[in-house]
PDB file of N, CA and C in Angstrom:
ATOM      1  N   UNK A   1      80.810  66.764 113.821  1.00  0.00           N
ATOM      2  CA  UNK A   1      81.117  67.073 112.453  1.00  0.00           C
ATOM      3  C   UNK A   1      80.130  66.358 111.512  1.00  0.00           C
ATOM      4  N   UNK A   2      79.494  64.973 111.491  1.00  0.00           N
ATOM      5  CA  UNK A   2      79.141  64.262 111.267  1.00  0.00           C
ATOM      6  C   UNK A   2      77.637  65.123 110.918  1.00  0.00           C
ATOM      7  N   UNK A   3      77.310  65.576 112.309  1.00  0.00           N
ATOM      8  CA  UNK A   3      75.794  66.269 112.350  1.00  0.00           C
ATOM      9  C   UNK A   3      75.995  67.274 111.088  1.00  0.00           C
ATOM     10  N   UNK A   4      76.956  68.507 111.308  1.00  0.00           N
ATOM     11  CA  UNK A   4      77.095  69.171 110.286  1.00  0.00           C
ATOM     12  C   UNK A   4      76.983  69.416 109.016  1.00  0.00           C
ATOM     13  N   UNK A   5      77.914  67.394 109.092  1.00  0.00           N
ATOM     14  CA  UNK A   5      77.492  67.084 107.218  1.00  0.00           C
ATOM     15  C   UNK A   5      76.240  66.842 106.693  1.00  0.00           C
ATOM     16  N   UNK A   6      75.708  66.254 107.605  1.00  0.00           N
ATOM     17  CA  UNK A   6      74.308  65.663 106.905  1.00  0.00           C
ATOM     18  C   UNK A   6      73.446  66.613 107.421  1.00  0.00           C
ATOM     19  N   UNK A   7      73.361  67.639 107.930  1.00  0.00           N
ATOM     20  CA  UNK A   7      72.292  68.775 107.689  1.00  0.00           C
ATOM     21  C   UNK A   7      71.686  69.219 106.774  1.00  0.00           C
ATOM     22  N   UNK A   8      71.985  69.685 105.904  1.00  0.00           N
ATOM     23  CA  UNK A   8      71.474  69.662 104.279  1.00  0.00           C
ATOM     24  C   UNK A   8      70.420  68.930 104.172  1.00  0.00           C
ATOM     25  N   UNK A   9      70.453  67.141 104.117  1.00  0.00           N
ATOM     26  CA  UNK A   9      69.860  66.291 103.540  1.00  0.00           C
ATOM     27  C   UNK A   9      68.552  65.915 104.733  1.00  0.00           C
ATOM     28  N   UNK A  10      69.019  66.289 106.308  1.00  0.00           N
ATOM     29  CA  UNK A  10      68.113  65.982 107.329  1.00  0.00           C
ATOM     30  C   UNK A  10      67.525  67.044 106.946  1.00  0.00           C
ATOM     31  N   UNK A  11      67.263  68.694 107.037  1.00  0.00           N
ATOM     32  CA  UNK A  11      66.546  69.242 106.783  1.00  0.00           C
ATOM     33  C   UNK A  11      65.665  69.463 105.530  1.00  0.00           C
ATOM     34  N   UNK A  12      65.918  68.809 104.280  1.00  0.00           N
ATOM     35  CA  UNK A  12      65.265  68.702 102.967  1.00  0.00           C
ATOM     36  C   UNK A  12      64.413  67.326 103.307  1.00  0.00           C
ATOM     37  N   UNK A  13      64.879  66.192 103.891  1.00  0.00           N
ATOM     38  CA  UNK A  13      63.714  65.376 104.280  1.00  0.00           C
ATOM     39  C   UNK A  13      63.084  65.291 104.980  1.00  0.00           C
ATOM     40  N   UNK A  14      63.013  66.284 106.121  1.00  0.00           N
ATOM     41  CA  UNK A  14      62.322  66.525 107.143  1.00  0.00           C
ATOM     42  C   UNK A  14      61.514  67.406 106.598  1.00  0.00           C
ATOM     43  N   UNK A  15      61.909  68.634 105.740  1.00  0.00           N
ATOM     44  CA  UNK A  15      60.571  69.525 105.105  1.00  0.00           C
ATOM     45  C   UNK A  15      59.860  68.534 104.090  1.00  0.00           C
ATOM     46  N   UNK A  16      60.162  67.790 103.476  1.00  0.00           N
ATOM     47  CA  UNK A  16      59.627  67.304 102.320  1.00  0.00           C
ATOM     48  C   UNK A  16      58.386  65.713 103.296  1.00  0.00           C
ATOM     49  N   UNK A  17      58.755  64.963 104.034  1.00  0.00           N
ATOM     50  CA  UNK A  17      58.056  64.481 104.533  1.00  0.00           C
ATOM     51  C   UNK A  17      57.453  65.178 105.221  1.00  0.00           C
ATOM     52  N   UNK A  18      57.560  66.039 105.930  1.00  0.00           N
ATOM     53  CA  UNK A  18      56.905  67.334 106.874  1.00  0.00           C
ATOM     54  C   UNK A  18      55.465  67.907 106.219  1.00  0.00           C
ATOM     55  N   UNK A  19      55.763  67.937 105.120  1.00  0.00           N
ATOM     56  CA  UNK A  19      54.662  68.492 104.123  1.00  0.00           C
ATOM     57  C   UNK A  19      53.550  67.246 103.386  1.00  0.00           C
ATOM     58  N   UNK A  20      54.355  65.793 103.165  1.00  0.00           N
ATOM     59  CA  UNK A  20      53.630  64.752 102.754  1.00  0.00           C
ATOM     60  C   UNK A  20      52.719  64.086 104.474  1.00  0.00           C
ATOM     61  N   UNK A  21      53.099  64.735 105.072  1.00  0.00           N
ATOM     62  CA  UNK A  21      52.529  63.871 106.339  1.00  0.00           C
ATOM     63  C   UNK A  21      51.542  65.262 106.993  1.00  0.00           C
ATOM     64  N   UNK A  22      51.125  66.637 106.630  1.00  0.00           N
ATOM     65  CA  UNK A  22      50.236  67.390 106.876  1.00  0.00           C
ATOM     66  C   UNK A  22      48.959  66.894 106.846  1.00  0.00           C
ATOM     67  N   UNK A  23      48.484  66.423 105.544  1.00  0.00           N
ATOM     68  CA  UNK A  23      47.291  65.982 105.610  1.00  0.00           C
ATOM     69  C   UNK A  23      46.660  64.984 106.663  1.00  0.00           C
ATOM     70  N   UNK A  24      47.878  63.937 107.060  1.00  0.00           N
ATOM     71  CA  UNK A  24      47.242  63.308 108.232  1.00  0.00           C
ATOM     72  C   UNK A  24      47.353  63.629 109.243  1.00  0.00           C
ATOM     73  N   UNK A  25      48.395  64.904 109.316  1.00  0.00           N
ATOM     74  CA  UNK A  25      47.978  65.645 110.979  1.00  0.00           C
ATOM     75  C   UNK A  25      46.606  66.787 110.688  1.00  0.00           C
ATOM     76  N   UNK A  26      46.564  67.087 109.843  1.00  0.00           N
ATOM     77  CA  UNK A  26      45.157  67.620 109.726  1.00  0.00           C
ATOM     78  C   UNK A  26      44.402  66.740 109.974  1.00  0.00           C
ATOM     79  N   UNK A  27      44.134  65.523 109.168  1.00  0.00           N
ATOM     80  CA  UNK A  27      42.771  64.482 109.702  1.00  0.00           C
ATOM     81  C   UNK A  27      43.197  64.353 110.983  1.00  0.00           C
ATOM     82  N   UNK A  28      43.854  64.461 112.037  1.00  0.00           N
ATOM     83  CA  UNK A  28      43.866  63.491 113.206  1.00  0.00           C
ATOM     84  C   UNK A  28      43.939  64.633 114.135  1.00  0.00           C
ATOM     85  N   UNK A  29      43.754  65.659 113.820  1.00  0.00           N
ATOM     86  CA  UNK A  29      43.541  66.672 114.581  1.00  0.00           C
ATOM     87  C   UNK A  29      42.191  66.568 115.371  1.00  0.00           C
ATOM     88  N   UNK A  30      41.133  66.285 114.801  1.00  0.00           N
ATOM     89  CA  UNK A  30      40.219  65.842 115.955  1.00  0.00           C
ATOM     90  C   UNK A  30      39.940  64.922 116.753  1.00  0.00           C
ATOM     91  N   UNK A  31      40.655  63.869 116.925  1.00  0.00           N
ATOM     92  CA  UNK A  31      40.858  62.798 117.799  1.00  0.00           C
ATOM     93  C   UNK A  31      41.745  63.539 118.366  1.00  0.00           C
ATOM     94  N   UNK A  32      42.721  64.008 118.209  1.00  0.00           N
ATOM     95  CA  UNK A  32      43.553  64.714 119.189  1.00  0.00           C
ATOM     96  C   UNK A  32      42.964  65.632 120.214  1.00  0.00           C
ATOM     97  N   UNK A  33      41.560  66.713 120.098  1.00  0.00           N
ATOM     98  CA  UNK A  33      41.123  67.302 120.692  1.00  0.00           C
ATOM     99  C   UNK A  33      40.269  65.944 121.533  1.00  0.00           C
ATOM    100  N   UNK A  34      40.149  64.844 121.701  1.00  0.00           N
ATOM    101  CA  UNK A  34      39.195  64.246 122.159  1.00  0.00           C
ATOM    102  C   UNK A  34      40.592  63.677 123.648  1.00  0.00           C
ATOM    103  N   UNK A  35      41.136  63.799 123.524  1.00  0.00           N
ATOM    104  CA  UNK A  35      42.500  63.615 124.048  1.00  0.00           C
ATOM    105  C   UNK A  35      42.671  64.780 125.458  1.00  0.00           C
ATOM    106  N   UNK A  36      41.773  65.781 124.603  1.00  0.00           N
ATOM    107  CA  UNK A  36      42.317  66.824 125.833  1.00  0.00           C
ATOM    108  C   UNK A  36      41.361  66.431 127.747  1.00  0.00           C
ATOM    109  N   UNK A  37      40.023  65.761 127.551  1.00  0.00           N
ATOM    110  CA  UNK A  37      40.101  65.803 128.996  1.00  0.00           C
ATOM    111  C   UNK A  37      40.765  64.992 129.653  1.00  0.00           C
ATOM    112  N   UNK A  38      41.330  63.957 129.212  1.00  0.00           N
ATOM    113  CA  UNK A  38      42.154  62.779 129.627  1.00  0.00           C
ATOM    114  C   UNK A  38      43.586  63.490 129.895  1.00  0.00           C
ATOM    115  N   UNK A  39      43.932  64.525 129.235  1.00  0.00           N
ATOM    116  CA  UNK A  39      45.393  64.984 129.691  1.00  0.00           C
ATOM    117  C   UNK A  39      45.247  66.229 131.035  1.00  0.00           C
ATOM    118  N   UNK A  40      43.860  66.977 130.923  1.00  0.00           N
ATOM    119  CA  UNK A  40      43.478  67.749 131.942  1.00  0.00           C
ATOM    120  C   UNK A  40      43.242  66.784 133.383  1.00  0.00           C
ATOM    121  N   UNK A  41      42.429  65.472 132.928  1.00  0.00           N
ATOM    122  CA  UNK A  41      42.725  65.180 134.341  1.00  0.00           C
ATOM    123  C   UNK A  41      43.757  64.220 134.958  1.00  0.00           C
ATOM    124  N   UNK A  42      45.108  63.761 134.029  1.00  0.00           N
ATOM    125  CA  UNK A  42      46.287  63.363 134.293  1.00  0.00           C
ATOM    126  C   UNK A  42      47.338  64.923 135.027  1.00  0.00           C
ATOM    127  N   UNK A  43      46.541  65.841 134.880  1.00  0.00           N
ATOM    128  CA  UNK A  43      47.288  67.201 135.171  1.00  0.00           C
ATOM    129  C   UNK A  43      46.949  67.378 136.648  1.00  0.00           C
ATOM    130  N   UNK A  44      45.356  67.523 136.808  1.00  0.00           N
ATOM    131  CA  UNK A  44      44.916  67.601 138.178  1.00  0.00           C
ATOM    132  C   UNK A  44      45.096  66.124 139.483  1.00  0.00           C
ATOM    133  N   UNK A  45      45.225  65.037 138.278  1.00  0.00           N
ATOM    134  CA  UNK A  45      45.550  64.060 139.906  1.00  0.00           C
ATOM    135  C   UNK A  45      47.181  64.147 139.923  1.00  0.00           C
ATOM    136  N   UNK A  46      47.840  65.398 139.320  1.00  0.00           N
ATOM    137  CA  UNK A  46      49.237  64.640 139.540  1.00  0.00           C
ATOM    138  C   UNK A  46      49.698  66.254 140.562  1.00  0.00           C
ATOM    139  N   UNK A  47      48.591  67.060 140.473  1.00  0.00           N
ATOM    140  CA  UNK A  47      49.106  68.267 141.136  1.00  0.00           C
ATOM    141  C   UNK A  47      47.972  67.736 142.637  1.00  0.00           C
ATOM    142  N   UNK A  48      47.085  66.892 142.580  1.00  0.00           N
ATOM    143  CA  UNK A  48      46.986  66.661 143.939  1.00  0.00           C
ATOM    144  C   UNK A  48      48.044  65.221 144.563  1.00  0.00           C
ATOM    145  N   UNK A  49      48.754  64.549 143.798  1.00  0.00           N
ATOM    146  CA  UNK A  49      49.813  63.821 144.687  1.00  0.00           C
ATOM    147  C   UNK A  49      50.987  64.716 144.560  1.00  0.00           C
ATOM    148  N   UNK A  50      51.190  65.875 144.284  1.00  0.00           N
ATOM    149  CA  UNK A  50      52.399  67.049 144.044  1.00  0.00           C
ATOM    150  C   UNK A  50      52.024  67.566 145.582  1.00  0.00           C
ATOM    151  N   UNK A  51      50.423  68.004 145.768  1.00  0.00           N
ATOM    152  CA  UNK A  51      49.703  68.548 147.276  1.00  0.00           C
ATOM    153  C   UNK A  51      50.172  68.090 148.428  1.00  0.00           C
ATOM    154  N   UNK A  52      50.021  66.662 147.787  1.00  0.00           N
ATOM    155  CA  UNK A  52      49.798  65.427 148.757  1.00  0.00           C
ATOM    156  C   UNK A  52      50.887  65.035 149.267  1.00  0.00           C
ATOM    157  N   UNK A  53      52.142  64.438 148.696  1.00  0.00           N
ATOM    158  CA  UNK A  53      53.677  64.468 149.037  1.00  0.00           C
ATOM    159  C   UNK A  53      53.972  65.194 149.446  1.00  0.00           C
ATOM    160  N   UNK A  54      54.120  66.319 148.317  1.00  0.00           N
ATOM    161  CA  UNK A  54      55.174  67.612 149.270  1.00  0.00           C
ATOM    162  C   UNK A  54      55.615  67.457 150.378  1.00  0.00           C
ATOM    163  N   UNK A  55      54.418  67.660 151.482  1.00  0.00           N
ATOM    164  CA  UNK A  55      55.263  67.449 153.016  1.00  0.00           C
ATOM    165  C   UNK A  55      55.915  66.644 153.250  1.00  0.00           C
ATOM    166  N   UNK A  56      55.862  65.805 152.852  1.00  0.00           N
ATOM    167  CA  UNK A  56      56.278  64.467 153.439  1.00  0.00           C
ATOM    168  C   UNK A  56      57.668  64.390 152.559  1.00  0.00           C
ATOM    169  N   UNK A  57      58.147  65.012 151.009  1.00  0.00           N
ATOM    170  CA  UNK A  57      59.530  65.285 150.658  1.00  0.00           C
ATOM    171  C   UNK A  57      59.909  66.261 151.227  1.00  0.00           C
ATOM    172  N   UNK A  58      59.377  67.212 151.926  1.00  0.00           N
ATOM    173  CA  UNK A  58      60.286  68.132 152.204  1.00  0.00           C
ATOM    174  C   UNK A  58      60.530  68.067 153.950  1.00  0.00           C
ATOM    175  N   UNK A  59      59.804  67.044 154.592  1.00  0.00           N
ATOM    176  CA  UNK A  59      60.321  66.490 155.917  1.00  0.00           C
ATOM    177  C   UNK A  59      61.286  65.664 155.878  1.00  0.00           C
ATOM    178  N   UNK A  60      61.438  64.986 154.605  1.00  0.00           N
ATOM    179  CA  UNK A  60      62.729  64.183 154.014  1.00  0.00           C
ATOM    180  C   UNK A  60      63.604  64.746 154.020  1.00  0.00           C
ATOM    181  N   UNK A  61      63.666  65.916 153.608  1.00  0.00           N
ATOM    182  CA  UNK A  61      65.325  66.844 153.243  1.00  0.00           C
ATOM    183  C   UNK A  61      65.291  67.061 154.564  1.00  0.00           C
ATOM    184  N   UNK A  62      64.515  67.804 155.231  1.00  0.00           N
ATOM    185  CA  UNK A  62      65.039  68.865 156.321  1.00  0.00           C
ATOM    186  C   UNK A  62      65.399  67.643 157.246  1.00  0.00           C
ATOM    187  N   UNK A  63      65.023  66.185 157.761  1.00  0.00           N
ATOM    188  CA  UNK A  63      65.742  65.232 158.085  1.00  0.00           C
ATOM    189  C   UNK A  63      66.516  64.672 157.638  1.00  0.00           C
ATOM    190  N   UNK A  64      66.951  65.009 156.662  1.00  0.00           N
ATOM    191  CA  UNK A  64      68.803  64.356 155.373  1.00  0.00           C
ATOM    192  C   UNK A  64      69.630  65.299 155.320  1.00  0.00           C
ATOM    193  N   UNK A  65      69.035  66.787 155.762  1.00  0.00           N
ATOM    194  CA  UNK A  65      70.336  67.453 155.830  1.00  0.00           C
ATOM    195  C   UNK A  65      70.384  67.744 157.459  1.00  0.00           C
ATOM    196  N   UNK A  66      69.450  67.279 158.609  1.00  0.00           N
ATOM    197  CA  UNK A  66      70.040  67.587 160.132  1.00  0.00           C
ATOM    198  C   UNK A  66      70.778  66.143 160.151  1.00  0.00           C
ATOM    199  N   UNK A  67      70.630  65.024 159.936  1.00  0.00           N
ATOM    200  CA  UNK A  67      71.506  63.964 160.113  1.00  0.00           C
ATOM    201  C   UNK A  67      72.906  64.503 159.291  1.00  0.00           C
ATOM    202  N   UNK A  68      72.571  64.398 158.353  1.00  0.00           N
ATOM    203  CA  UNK A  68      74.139  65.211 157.666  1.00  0.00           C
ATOM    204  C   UNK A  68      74.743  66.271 158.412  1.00  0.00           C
ATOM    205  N   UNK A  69      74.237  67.232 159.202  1.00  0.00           N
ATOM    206  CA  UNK A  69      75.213  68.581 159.835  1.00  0.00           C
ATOM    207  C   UNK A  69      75.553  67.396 160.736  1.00  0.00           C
ATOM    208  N   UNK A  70      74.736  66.546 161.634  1.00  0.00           N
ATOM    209  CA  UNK A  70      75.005  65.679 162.524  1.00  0.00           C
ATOM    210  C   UNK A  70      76.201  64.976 162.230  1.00  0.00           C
ATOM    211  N   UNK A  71      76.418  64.607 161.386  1.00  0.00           N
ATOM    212  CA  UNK A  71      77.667  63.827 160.774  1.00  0.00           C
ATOM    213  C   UNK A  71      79.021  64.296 160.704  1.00  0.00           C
ATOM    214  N   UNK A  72      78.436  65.783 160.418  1.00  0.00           N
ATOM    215  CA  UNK A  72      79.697  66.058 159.839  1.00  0.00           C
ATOM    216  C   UNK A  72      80.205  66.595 161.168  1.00  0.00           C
ATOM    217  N   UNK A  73      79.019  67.423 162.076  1.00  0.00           N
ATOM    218  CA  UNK A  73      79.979  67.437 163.585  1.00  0.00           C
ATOM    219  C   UNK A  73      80.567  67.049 164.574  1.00  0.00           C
ATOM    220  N   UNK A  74      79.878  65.688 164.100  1.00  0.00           N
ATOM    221  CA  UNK A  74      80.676  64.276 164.771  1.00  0.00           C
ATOM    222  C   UNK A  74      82.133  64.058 164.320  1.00  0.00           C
ATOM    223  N   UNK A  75      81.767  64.230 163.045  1.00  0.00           N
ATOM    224  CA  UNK A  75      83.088  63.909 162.281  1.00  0.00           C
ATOM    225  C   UNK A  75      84.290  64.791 162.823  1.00  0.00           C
ATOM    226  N   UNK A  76      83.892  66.016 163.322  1.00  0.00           N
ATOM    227  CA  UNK A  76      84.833  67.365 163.414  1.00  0.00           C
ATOM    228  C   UNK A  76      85.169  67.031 164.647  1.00  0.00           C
ATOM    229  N   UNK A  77      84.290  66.425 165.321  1.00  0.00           N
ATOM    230  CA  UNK A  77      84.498  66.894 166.986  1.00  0.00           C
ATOM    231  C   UNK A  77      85.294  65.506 167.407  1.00  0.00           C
ATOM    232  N   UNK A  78      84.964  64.707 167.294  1.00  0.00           N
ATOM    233  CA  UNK A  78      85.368  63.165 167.500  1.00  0.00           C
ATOM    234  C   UNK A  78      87.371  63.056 167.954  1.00  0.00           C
ATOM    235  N   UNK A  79      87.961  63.875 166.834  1.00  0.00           N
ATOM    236  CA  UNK A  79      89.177  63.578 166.526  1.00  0.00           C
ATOM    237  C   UNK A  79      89.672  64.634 167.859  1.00  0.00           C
ATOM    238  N   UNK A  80      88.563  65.490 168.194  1.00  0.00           N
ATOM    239  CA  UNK A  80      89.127  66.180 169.612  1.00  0.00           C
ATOM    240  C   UNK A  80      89.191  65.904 171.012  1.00  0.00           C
ATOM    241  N   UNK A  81      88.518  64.569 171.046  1.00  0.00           N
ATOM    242  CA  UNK A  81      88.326  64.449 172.635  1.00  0.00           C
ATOM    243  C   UNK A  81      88.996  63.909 173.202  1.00  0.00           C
ATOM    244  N   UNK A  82      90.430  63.341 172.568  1.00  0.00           N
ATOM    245  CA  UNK A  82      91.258  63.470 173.450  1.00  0.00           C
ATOM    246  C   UNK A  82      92.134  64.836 174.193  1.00  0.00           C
ATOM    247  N   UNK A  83      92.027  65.725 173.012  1.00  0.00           N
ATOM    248  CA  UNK A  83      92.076  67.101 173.542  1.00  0.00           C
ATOM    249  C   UNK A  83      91.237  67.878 174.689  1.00  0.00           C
ATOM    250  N   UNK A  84      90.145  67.565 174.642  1.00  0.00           N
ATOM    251  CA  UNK A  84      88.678  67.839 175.227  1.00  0.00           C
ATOM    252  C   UNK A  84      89.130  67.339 176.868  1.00  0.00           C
ATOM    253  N   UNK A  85      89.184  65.603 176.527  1.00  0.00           N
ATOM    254  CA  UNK A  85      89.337  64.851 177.978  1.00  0.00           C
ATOM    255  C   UNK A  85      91.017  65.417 178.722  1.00  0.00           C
ATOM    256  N   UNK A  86      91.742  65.549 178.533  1.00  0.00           N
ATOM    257  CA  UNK A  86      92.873  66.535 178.617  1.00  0.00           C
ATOM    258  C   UNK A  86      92.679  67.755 179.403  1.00  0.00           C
ATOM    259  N   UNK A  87      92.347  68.846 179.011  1.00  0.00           N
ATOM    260  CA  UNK A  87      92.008  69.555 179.547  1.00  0.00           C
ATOM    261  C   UNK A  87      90.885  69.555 180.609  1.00  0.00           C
ATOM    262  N   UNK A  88      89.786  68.474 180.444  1.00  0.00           N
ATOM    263  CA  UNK A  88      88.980  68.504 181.598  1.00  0.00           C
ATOM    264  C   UNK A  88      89.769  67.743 183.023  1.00  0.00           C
ATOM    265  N   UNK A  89      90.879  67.046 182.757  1.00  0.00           N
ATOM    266  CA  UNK A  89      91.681  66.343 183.732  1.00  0.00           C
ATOM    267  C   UNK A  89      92.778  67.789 184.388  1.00  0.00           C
ATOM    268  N   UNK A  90      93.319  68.357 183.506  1.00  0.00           N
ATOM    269  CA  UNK A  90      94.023  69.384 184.200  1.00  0.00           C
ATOM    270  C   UNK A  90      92.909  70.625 184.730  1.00  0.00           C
ATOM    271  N   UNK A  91      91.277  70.543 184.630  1.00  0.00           N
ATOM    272  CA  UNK A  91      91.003  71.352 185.323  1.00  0.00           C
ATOM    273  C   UNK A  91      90.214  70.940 186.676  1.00  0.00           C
ATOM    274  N   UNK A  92      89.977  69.560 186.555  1.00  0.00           N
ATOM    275  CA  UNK A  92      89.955  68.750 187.943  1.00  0.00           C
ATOM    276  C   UNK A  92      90.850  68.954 188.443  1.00  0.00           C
ATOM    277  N   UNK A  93      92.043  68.800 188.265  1.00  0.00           N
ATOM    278  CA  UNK A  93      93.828  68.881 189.240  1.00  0.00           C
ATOM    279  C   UNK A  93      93.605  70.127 189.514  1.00  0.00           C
ATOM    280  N   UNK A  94      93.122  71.168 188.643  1.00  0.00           N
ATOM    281  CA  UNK A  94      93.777  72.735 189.054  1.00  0.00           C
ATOM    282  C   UNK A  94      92.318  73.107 190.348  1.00  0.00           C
ATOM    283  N   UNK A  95      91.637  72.546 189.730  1.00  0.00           N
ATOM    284  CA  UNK A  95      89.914  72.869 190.742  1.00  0.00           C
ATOM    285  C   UNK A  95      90.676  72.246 192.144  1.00  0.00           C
ATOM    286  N   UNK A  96      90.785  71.162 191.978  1.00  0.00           N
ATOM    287  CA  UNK A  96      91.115  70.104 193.585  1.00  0.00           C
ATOM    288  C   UNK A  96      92.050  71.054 194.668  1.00  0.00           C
ATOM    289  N   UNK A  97      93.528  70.956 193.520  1.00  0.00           N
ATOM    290  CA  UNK A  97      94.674  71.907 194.183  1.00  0.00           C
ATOM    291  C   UNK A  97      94.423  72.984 194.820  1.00  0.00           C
ATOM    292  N   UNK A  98      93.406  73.930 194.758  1.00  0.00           N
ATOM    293  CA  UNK A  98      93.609  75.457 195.183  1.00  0.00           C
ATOM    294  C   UNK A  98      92.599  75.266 196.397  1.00  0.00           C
ATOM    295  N   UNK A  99      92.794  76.301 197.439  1.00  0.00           N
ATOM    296  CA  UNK A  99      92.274  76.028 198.624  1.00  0.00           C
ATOM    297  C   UNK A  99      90.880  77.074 198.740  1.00  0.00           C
ATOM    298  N   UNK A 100      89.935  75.802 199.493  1.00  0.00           N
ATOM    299  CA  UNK A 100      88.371  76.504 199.632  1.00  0.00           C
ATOM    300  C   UNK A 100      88.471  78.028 199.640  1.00  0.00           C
ATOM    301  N   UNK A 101      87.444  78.858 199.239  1.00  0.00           N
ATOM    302  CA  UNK A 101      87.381  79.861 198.929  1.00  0.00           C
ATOM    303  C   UNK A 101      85.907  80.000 200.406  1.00  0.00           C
ATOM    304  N   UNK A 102      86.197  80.403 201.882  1.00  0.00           N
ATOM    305  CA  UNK A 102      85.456  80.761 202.521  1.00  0.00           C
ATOM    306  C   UNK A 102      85.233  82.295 203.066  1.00  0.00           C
ATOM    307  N   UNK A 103      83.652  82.600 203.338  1.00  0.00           N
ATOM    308  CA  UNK A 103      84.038  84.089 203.394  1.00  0.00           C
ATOM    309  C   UNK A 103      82.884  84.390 205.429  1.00  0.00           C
TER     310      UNK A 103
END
């Protein structure tokens, strides 16, 4: 609400200094062009460590999310093996019990 109120007065001093402060963005407009190869080559060494990483972030994920499925199937499976060991005991008993199969 606050913003609302004082809109009026932010936008009348923002045009009115906006307009007293032209002339020195006009003068400083050419030091600003002197600016540009220094930002061209902050552009090119940051797209060759963008080159350069990459692999090495994206061998990060694809190893943060196989430990993670890892986790979580541990997590799933874990709470079963007493179920698991169970059934492998009644199929030792049922394997043992039944008689050789000779032909």
């Amino acid at each position: 609400m606050f913003f609302l109120l004082t809109l009026p007065f932010r936008i009348f001093f923002g045009l009115l200094f906006g307009l007293l402060m032209l002339p020195l963005a006009i003068l400083a407009a050419p030091f600003a062009l002197l600016l540009l190869p220094f930002l061209l080559l902050k552009f090119v060494i940051r797209a060759a460590v963008f080159v350069f990483v990459l692999p090495f972030v994206l061998l990060a994920v694809v190893l943060a999310v196989g430990a993670a499925a890892l986790a979580v199937g541990l997590a799933l499976f874990i709470p079963l093996l007493p179920f698991v060991a169970i059934a492998f005991v009644i199929w030792v008993i049922m394997r043992a019990s039944q008689p050789a199969v000779t032909f």
